[in-house]
N, C-alpha and C. Protein backbone atom coordinates (compact mmCIF):
# COMPACT_ATOMS: atom_id res chain seq x y z
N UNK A 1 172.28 247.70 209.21
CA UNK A 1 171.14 247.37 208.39
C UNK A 1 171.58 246.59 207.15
N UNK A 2 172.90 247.21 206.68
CA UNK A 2 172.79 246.12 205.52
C UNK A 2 173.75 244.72 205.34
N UNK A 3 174.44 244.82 206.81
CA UNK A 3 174.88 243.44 207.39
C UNK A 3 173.49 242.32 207.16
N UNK A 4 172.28 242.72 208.18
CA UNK A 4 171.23 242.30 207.87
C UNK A 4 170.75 241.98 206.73
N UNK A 5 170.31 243.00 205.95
CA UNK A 5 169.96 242.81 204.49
C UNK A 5 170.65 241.93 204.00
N UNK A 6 172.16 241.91 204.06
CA UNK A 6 173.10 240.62 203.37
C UNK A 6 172.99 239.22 203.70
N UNK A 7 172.67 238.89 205.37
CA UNK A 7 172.52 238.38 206.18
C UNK A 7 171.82 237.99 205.27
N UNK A 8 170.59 238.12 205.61
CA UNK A 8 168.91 237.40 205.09
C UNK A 8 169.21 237.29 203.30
N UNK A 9 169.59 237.73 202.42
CA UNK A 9 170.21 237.37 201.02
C UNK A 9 170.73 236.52 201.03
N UNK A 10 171.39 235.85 201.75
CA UNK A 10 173.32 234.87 201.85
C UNK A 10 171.90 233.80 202.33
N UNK A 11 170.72 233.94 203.53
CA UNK A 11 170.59 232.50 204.06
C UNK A 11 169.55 232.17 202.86
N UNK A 12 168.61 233.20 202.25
CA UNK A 12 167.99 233.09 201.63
C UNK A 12 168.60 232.24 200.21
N UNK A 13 169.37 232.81 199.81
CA UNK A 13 170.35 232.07 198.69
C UNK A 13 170.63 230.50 198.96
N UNK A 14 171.51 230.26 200.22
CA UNK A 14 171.67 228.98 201.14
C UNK A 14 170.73 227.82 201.13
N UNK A 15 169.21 228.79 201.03
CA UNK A 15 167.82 227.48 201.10
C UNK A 15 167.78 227.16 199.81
N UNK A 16 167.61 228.42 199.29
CA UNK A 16 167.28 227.74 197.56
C UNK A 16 168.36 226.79 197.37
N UNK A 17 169.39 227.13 197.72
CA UNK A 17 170.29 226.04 196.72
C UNK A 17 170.24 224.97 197.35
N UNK A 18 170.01 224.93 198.63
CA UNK A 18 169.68 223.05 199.56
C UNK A 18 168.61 222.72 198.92
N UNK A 19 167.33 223.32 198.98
CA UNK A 19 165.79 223.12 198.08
C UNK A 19 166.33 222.39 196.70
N UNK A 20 167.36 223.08 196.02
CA UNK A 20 167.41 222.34 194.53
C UNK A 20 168.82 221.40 194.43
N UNK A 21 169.52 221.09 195.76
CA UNK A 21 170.34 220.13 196.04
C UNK A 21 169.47 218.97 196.40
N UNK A 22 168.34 219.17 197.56
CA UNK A 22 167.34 218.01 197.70
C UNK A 22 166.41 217.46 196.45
N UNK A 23 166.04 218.67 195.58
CA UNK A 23 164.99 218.30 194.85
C UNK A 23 166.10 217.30 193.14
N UNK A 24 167.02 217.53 193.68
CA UNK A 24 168.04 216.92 191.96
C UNK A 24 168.04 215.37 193.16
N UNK A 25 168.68 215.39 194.07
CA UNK A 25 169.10 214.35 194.70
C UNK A 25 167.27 213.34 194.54
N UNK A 26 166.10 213.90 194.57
CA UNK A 26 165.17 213.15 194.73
C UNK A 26 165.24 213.11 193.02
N UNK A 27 165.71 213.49 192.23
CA UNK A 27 164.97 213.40 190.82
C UNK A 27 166.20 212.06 190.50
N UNK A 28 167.52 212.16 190.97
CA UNK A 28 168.42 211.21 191.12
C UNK A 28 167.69 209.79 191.24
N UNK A 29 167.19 209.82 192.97
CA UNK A 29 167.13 208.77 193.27
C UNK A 29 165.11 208.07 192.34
N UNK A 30 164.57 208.81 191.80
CA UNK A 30 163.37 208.33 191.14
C UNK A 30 163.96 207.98 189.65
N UNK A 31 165.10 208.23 189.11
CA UNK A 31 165.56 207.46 187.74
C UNK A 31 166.77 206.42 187.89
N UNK A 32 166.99 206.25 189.48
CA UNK A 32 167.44 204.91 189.74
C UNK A 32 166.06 203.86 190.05
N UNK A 33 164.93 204.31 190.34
CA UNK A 33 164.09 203.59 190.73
C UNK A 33 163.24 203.19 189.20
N UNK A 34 163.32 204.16 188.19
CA UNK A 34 162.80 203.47 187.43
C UNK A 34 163.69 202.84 186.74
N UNK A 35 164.93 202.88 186.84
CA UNK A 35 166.08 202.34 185.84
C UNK A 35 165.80 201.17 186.27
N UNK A 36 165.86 200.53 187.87
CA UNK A 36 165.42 199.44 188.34
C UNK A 36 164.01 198.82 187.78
N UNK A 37 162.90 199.43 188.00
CA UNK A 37 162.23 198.89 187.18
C UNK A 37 161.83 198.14 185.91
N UNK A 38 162.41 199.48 185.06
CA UNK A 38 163.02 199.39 183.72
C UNK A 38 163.68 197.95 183.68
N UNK A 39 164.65 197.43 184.20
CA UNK A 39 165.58 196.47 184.49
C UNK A 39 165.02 195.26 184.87
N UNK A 40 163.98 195.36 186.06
CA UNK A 40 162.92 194.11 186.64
C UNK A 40 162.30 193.80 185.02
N UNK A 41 161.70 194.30 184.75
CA UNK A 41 160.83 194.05 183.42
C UNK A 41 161.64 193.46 182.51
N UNK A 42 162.47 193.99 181.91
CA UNK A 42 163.21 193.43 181.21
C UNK A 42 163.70 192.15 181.32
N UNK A 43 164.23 191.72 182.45
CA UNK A 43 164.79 190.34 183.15
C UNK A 43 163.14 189.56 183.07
N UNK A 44 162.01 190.00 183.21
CA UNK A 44 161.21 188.91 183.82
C UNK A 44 160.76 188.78 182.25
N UNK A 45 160.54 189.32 181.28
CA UNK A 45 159.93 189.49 179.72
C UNK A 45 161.27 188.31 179.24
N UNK A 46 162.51 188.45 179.31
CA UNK A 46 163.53 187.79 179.02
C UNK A 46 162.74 186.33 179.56
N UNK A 47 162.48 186.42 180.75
CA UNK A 47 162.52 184.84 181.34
C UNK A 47 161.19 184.38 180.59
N UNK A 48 159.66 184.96 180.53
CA UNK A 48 158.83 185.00 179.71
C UNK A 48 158.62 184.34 178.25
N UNK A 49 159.89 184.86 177.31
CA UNK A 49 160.20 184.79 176.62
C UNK A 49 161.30 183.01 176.43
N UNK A 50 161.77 182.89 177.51
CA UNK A 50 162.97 181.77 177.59
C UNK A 50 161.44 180.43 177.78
N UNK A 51 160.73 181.05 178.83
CA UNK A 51 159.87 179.97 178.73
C UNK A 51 159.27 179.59 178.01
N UNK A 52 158.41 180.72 177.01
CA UNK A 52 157.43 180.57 176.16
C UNK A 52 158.58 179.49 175.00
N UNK A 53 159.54 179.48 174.30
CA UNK A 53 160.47 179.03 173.67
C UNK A 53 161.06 177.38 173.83
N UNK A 54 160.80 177.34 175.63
CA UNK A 54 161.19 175.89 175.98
C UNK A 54 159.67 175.08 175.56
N UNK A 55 158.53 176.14 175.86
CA UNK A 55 157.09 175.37 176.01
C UNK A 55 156.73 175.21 174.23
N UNK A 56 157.30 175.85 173.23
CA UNK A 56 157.18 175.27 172.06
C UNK A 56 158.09 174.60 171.53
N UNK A 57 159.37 174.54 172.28
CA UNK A 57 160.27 173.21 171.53
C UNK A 57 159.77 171.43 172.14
N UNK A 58 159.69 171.98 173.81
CA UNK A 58 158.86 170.79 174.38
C UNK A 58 157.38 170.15 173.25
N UNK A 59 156.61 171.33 172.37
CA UNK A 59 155.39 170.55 172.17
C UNK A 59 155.98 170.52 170.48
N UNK A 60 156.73 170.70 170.52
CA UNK A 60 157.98 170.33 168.78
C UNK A 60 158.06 168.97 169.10
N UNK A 61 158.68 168.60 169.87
CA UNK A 61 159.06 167.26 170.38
C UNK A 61 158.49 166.29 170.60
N UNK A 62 157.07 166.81 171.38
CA UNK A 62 156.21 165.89 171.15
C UNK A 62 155.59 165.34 169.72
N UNK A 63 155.33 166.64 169.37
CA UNK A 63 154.87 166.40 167.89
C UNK A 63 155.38 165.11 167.12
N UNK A 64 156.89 165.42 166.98
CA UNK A 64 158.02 164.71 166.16
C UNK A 64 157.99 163.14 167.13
N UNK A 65 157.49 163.12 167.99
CA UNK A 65 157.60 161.33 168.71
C UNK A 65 156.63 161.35 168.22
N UNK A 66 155.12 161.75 168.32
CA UNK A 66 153.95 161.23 168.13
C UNK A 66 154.11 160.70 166.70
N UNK A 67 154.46 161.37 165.41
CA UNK A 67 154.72 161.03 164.19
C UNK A 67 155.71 160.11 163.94
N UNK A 68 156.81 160.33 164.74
CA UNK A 68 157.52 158.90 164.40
C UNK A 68 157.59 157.71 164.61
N UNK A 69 156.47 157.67 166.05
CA UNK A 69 155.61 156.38 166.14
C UNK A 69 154.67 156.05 165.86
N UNK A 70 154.08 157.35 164.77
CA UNK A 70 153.28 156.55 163.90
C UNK A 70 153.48 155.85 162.77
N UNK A 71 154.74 156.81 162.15
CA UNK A 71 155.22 155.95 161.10
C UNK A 71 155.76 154.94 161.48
N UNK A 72 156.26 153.92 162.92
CA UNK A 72 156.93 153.15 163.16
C UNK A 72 156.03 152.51 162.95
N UNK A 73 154.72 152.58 163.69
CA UNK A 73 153.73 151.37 163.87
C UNK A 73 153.12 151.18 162.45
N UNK A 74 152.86 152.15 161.51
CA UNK A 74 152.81 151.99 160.33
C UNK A 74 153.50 151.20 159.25
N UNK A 75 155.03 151.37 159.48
CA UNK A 75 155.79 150.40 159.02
C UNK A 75 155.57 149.08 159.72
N UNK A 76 155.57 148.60 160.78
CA UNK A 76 155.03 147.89 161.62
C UNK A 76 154.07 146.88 160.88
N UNK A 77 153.05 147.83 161.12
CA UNK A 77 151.57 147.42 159.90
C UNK A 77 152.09 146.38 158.47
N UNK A 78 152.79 147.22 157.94
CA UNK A 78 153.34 146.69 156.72
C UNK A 78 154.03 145.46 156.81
N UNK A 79 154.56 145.55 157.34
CA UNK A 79 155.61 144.35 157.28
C UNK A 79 154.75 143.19 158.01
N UNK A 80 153.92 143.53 158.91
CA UNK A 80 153.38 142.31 159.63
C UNK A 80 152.47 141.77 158.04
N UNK A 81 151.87 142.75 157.22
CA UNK A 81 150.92 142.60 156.43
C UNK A 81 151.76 141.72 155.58
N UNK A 82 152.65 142.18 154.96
CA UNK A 82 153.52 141.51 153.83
C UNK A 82 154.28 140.40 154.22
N UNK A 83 154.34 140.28 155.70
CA UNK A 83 154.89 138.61 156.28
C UNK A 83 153.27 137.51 156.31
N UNK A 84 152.41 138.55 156.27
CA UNK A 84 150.88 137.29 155.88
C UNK A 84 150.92 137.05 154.37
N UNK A 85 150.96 138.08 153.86
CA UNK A 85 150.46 137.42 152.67
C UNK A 85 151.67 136.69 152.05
N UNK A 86 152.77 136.47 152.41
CA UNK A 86 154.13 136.24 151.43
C UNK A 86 153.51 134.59 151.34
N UNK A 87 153.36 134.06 152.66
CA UNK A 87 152.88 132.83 152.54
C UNK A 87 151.70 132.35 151.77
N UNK A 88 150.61 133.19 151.50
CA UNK A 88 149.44 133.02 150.90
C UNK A 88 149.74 132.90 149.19
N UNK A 89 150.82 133.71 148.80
CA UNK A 89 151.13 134.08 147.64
C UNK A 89 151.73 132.76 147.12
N UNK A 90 153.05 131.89 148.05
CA UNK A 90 153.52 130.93 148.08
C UNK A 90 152.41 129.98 147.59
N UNK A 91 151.81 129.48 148.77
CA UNK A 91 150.87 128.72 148.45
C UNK A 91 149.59 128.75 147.06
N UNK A 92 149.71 129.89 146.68
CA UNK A 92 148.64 130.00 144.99
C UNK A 92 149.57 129.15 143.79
N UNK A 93 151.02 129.65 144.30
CA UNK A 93 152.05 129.17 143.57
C UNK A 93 152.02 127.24 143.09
């Protein structure tokens, strides 16, 4: 009888501890899955971030041509203006 009794103690003992060998091994493998996650996000917010950065130096750039061909054509302006009148001025002379 108490072969038995020991018996059924020893397998009983045996489950629990497989039960909380399976249940660590699943708690294991769900904080590799969010570590992964964790990790996806991070990488795609990074790339997010890399883009948002290229898409305001790209419209920096534009900016800075649009203005410096305005001031070109502006200077432009000028000089065509001040090559008319140089002659007009001449001639009052």
């Amino acid at each position: 009888m108490k072969m038995v009794v020991l018996a059924h103690l020893y397998t009983n003992h045996v489950e629990v501890a497989y039960m909380e060998a399976v249940a660590l091994k699943r708690q294991e493998e769900l904080i590799r899955e969010d570590e992964a996650v964790v990790q996806v996000e991070t990488e795609l917010q990074a790339k997010q971030e890399t883009i948002e950065k290229e898409k305001r130096s790209k419209k920096k750039q534009a900016k800075r041509r649009c203005k410096d061909r305005k001031k070109r054509d502006k200077e432009a302006e000028e000089k065509r203006v001040r090559l008319e009148q140089e002659p007009l001025q001449r001639q009052d002379i």
